[in-house]
Protein backbone atom coordinates (compact mmCIF):
# COMPACT_ATOMS: atom_id res chain seq x y z
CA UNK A 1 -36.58 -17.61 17.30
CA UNK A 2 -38.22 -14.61 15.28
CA UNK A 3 -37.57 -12.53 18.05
CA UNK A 4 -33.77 -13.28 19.07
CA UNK A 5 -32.48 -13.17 15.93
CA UNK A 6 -32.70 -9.18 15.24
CA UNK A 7 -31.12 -9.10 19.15
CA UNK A 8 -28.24 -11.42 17.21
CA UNK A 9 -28.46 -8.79 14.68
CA UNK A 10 -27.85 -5.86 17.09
CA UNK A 11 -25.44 -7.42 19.22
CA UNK A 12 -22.93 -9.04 16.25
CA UNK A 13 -23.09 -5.02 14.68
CA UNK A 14 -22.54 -3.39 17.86
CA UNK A 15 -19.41 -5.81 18.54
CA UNK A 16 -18.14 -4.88 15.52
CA UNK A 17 -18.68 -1.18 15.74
CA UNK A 18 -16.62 -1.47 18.86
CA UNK A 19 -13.61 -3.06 17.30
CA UNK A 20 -13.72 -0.12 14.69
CA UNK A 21 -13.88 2.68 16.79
CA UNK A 22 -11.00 1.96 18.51
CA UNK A 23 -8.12 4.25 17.57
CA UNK A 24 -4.94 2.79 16.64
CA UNK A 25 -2.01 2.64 19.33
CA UNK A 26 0.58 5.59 18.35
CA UNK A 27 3.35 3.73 19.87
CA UNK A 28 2.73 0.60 17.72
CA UNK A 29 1.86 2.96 14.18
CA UNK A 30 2.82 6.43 13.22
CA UNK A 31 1.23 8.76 10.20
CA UNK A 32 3.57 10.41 8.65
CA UNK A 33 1.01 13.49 7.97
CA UNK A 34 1.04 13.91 4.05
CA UNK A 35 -1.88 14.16 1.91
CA UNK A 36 0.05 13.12 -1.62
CA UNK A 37 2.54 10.48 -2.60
CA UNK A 38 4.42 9.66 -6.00
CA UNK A 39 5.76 6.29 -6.73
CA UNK A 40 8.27 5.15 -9.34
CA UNK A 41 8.78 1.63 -10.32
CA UNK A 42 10.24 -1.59 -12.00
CA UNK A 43 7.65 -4.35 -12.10
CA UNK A 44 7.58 -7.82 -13.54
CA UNK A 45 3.96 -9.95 -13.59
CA UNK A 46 3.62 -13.05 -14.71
CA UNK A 47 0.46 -15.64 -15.43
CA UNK A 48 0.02 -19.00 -15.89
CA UNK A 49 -2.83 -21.37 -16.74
CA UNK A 50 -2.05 -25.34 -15.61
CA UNK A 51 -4.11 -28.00 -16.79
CA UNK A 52 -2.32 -30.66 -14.30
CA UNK A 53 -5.05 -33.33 -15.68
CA UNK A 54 -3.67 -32.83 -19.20
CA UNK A 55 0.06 -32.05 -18.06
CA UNK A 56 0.24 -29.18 -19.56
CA UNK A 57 1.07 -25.14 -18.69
CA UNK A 58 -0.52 -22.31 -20.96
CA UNK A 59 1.96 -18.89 -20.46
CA UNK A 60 1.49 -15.96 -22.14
CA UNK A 61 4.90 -14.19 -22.92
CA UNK A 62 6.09 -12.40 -19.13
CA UNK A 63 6.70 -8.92 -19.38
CA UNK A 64 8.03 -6.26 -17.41
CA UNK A 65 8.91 -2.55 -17.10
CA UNK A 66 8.71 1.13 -15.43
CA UNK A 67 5.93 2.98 -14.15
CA UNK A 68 4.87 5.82 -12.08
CA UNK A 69 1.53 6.47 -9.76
CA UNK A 70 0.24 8.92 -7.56
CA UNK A 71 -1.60 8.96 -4.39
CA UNK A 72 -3.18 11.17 -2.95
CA UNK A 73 -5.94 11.29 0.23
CA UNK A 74 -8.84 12.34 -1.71
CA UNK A 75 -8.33 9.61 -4.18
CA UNK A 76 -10.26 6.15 -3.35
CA UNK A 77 -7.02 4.27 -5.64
CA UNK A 78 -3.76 5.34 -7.19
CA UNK A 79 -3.34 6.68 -10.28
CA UNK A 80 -0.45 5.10 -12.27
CA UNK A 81 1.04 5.09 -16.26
CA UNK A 82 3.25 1.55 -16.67
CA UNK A 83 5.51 1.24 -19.42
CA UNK A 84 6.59 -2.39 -20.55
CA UNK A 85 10.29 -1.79 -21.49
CA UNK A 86 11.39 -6.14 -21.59
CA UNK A 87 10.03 -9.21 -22.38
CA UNK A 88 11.18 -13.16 -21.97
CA UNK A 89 10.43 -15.75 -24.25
CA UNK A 90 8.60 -15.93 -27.89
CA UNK A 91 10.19 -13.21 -29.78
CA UNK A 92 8.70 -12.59 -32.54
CA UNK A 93 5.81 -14.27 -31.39
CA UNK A 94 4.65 -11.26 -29.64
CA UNK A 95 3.73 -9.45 -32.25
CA UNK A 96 0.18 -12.08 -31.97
CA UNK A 97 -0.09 -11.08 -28.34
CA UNK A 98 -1.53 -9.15 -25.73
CA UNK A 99 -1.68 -7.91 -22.09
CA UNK A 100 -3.74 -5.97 -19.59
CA UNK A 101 -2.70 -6.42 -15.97
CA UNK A 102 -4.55 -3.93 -13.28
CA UNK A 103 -4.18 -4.19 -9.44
CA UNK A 104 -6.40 -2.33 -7.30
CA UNK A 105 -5.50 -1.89 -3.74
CA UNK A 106 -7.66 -0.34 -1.19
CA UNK A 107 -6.21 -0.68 2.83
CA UNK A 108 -7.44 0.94 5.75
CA UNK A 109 -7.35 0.38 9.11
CA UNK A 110 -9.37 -2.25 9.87
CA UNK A 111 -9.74 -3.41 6.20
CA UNK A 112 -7.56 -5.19 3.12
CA UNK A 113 -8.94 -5.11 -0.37
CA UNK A 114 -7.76 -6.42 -3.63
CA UNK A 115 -8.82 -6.37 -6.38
CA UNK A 116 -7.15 -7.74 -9.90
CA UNK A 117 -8.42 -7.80 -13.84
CA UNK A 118 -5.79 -9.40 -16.28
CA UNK A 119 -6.86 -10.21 -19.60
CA UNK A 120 -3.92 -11.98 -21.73
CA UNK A 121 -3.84 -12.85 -25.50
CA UNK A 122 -1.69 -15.95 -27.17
CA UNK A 123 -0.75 -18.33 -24.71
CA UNK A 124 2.52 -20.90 -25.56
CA UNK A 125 1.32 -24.94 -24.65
CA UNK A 126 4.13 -26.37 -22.75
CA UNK A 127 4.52 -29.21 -21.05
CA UNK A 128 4.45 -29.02 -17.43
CA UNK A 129 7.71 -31.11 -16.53
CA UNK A 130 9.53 -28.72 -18.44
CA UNK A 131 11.41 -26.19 -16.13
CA UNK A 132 13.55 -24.24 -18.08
CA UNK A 133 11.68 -21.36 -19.85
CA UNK A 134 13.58 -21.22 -22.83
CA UNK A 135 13.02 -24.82 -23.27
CA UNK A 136 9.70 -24.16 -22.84
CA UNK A 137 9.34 -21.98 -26.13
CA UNK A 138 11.40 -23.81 -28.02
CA UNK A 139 9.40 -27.39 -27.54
CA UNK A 140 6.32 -25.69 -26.89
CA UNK A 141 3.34 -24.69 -28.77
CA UNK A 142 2.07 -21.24 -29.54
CA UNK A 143 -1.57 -20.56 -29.49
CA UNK A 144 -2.31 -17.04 -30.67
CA UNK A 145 -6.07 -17.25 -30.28
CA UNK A 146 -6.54 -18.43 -27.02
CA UNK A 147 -6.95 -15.22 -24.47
CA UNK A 148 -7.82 -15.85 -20.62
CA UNK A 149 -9.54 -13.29 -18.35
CA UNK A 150 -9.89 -13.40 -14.77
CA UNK A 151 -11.29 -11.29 -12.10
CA UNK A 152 -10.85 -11.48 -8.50
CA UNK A 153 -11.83 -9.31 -5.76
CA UNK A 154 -10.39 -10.17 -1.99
CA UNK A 155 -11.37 -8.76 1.15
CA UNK A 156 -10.33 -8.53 4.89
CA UNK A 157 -10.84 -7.81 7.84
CA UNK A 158 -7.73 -6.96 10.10
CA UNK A 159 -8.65 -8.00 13.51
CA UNK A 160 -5.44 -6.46 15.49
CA UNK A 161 -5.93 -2.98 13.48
CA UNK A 162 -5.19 -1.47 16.82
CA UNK A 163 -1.23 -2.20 16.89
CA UNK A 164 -0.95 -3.54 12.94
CA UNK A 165 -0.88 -1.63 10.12
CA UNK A 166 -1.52 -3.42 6.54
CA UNK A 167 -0.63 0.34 4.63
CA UNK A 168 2.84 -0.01 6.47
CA UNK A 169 3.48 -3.15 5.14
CA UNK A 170 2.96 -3.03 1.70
CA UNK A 171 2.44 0.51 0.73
CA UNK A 172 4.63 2.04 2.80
CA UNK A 173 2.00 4.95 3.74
CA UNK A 174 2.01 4.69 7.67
CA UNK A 175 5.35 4.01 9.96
CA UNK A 176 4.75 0.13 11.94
CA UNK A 177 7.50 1.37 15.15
CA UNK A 178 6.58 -1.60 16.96
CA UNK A 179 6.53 -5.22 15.39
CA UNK A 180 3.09 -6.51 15.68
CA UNK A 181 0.81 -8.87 13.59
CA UNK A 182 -2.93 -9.33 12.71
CA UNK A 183 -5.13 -12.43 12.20
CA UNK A 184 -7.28 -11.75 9.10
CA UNK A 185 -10.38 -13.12 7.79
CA UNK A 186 -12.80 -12.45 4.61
CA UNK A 187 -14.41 -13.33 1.32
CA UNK A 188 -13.66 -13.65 -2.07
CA UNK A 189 -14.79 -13.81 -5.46
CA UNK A 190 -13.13 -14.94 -8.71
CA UNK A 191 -14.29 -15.44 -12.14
CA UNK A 192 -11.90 -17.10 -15.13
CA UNK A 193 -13.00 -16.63 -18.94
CA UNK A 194 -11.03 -18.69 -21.81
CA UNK A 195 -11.59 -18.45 -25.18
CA UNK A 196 -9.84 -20.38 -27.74
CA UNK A 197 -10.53 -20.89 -32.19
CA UNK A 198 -9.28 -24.43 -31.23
CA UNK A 199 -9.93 -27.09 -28.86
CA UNK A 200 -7.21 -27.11 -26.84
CA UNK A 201 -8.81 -27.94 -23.43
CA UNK A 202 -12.10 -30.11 -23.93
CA UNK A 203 -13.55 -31.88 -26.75
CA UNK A 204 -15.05 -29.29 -29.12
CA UNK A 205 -15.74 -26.50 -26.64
CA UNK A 206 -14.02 -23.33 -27.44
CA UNK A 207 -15.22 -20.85 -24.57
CA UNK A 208 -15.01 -21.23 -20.85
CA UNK A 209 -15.84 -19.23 -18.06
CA UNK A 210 -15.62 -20.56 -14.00
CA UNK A 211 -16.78 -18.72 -11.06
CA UNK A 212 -15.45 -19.50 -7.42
CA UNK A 213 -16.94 -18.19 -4.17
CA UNK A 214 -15.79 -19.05 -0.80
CA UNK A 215 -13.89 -17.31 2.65
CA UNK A 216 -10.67 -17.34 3.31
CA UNK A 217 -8.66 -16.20 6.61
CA UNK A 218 -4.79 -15.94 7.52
CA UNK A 219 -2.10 -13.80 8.96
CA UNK A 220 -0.02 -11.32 8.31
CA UNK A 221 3.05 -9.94 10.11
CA UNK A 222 5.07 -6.36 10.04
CA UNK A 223 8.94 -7.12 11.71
CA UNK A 224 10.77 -3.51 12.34
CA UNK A 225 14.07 -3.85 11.91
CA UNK A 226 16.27 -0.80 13.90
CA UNK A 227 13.29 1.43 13.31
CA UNK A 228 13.98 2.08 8.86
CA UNK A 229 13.70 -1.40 7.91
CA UNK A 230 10.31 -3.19 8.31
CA UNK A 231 9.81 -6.49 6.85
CA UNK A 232 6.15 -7.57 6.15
CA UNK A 233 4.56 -10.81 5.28
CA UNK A 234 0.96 -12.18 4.54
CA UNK A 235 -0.84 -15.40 3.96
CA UNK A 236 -3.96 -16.29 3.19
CA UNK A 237 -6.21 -19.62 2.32
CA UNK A 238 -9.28 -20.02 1.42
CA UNK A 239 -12.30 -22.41 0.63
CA UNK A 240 -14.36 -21.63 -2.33
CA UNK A 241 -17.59 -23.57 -4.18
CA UNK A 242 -16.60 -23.11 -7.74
CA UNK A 243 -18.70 -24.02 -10.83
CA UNK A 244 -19.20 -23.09 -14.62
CA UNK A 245 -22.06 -20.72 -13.45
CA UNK A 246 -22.44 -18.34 -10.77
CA UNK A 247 -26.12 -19.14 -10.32
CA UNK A 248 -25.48 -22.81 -10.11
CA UNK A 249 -22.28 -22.08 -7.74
CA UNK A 250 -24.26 -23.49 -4.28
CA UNK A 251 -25.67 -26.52 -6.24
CA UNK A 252 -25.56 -30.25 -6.22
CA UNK A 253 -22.56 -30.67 -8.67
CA UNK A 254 -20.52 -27.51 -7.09
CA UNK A 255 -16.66 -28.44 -6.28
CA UNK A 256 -14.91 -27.19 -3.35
CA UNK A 257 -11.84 -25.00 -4.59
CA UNK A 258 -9.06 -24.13 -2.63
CA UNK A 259 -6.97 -20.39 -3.24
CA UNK A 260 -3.43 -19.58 -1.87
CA UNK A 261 -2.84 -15.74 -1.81
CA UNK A 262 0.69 -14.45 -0.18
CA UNK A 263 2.41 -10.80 -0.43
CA UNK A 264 5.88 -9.83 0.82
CA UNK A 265 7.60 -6.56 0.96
CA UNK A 266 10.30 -5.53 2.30
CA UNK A 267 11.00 -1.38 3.49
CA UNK A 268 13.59 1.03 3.92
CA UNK A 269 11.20 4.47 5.49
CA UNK A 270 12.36 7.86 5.69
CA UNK A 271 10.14 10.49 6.74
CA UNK A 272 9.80 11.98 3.24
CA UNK A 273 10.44 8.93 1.12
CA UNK A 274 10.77 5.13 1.38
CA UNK A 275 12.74 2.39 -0.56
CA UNK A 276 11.50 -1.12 -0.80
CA UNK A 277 10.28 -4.52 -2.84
CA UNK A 278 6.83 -5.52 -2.89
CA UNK A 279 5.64 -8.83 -4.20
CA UNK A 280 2.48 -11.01 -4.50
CA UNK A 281 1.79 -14.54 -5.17
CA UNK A 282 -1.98 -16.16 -5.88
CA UNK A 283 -3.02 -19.67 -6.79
CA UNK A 284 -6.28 -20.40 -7.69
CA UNK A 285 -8.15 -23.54 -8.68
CA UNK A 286 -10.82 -23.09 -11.15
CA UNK A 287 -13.68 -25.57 -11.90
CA UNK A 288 -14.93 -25.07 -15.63
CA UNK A 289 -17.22 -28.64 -15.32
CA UNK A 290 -17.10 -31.58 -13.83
CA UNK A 291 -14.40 -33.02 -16.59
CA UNK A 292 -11.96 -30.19 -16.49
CA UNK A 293 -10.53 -27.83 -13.52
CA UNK A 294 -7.46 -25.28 -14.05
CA UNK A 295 -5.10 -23.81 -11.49
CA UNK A 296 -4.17 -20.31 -12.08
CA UNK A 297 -0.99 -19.03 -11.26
CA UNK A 298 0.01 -15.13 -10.54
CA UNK A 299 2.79 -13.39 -9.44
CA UNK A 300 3.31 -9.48 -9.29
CA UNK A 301 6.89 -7.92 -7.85
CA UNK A 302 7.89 -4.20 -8.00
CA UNK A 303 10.87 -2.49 -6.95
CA UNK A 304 9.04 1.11 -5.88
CA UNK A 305 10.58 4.41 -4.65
CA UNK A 306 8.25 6.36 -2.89
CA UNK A 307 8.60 10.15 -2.11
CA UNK A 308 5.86 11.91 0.45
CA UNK A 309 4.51 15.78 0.12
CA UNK A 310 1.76 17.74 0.86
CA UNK A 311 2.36 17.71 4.96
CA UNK A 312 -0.49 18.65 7.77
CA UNK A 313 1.03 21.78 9.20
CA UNK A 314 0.16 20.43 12.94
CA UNK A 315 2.76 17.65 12.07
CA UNK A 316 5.69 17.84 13.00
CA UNK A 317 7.29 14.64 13.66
């Protein structure tokens, strides 16, 4: 057994090595040759904590705005400045809150990353069979000090990277000519902090913190549309131990957690610039103990204009 499992070893790397070097098809995905990009956009995010055991939903206020970013080759992310410009809800209420929302996205092509950090301050206590939002704040109630943080970091593998393109899809970086579609499979990691001056959750504790580990697979699809328009959709589920500790998250009392991620866009390409809507949606359950589990509820959409410079001089397409 000692000696067949470094020829395991050898033969699962070497399998994958071969998937990688594989060049993509250029009739299925084109480059468009430039080394920088700018971006301008409108974005709305939203977050929401739901304690379905309690029937209740915590939301901080929703907010939304402009923003611009940069890409460029050299650069391992963009580089962006947003700008929040509206707000729904609490009014004056606002004043007693706080936001940080950052998306990191890192595709190549055999690879899909994510990776999110949102830290929110004041939260409003609703109940959860309330639909309307402005209902919502005006039965709900308003908890200043409570402030959630969460951290997740998603990976993939994109096993047709030979025909699909993921940067075609949802950053609009690479040309998809042909529809095609990739399975995709990966881990994840998530960790949720809450801290509160009350006890709005469980009995007298007033800080929280849940970490989930687990895989998760799915597929996503790019469908060109008369060569400018390309529509692109993803799913993803996954299967994740979850507990209050991330050294206790493979023990006895660790709950299985399941995760939901999907992200649609939807392209109008030029050569030098491209038009589109990008969204993304996550659901994640989060196990604090064995008395008290959260789902928490994400949703990012941007309206982006992209323009392309910087071309290889070979390039001439």
């Amino acid at each position: 057994m000692k000696a067949t499992t470094p020829k395991i070893l050898l033969a699962l790397t070497a399998t994958f090595v071969v998937m990688v070097a594989h060049a993509q098809d250029t009739n299925y995905v084109h480059k468009y040759g430039h080394r920088m990009a700018a971006k301008a956009f409108a974005f709305n995010d939203n977050f929401e904590l739901s304690d379905t055991k309690g029937g209740l939903d915590y939301i901080p206020y929703g907010h939304s705005g402009i923003g611009i970013s940069i890409w460029s080759k050299f650069f391992p992310f963009d580089i962006a400045y947003r700008h929040e410009v509206a707000f729904s809800g609490g009014g004056k209420q606002y004043k007693k809150s706080g936001a940080t929302d950052l998306q990191l996205k890192g595709y190549c092509r055999f690879f899909a990353g994510d990776i999110y950090v949102q830290r929110y301050t004041g939260f409003l206590a609703s109940d959860d069979n309330i639909d309307n939002e402005k209902e919502k704040w005006d039965n709900g109630t308003f908890a200043p000090d409570l402030s959630a943080s969460y951290f997740a970091a998603v990976g993939d593998f994109i096993f047709n990277h030979e025909k699909f393109s993921y940067n075609a899809g949802f950053n609009a970086s690479q040309q998809q000519k042909i529809s095609a579609g990739s399975l995709l499979a990966g881990l994840a990691l998530y960790n949720q902090q809450i801290k509160s001056d009350s006890t709005l959750f469980l009995g007298e504790k007033t800080n929280l913190e849940s970490w989930s580990l687990g895989i998760n697979g799915g597929y996503a699809f790019n469908f060109v549309i008369k060569q400018k328009f390309l529509l692109f959709l993803a799913a993803n589920v996954g299967i994740n131990a979850s507990n209050s500790q991330f050294k206790h998250i493979f023990c006895s009392d660790t709950k299985i957690a399941p995760a939901i991620h999907g992200k649609a866009a939807f392209w109008f390409n030029m050569r030098h610039c491209s038009i589109g809507f990008t969204t993304s949606l996550n659901n994640i359950k989060q196990v604090f103990d064995q008395n008290l589990s959260l789902f928490q509820n994400s949703n990012k959409s941007e309206v982006v204009f992209v323009r392309r410079f910087w071309y290889k001089k070979n390039n001439h397409t």
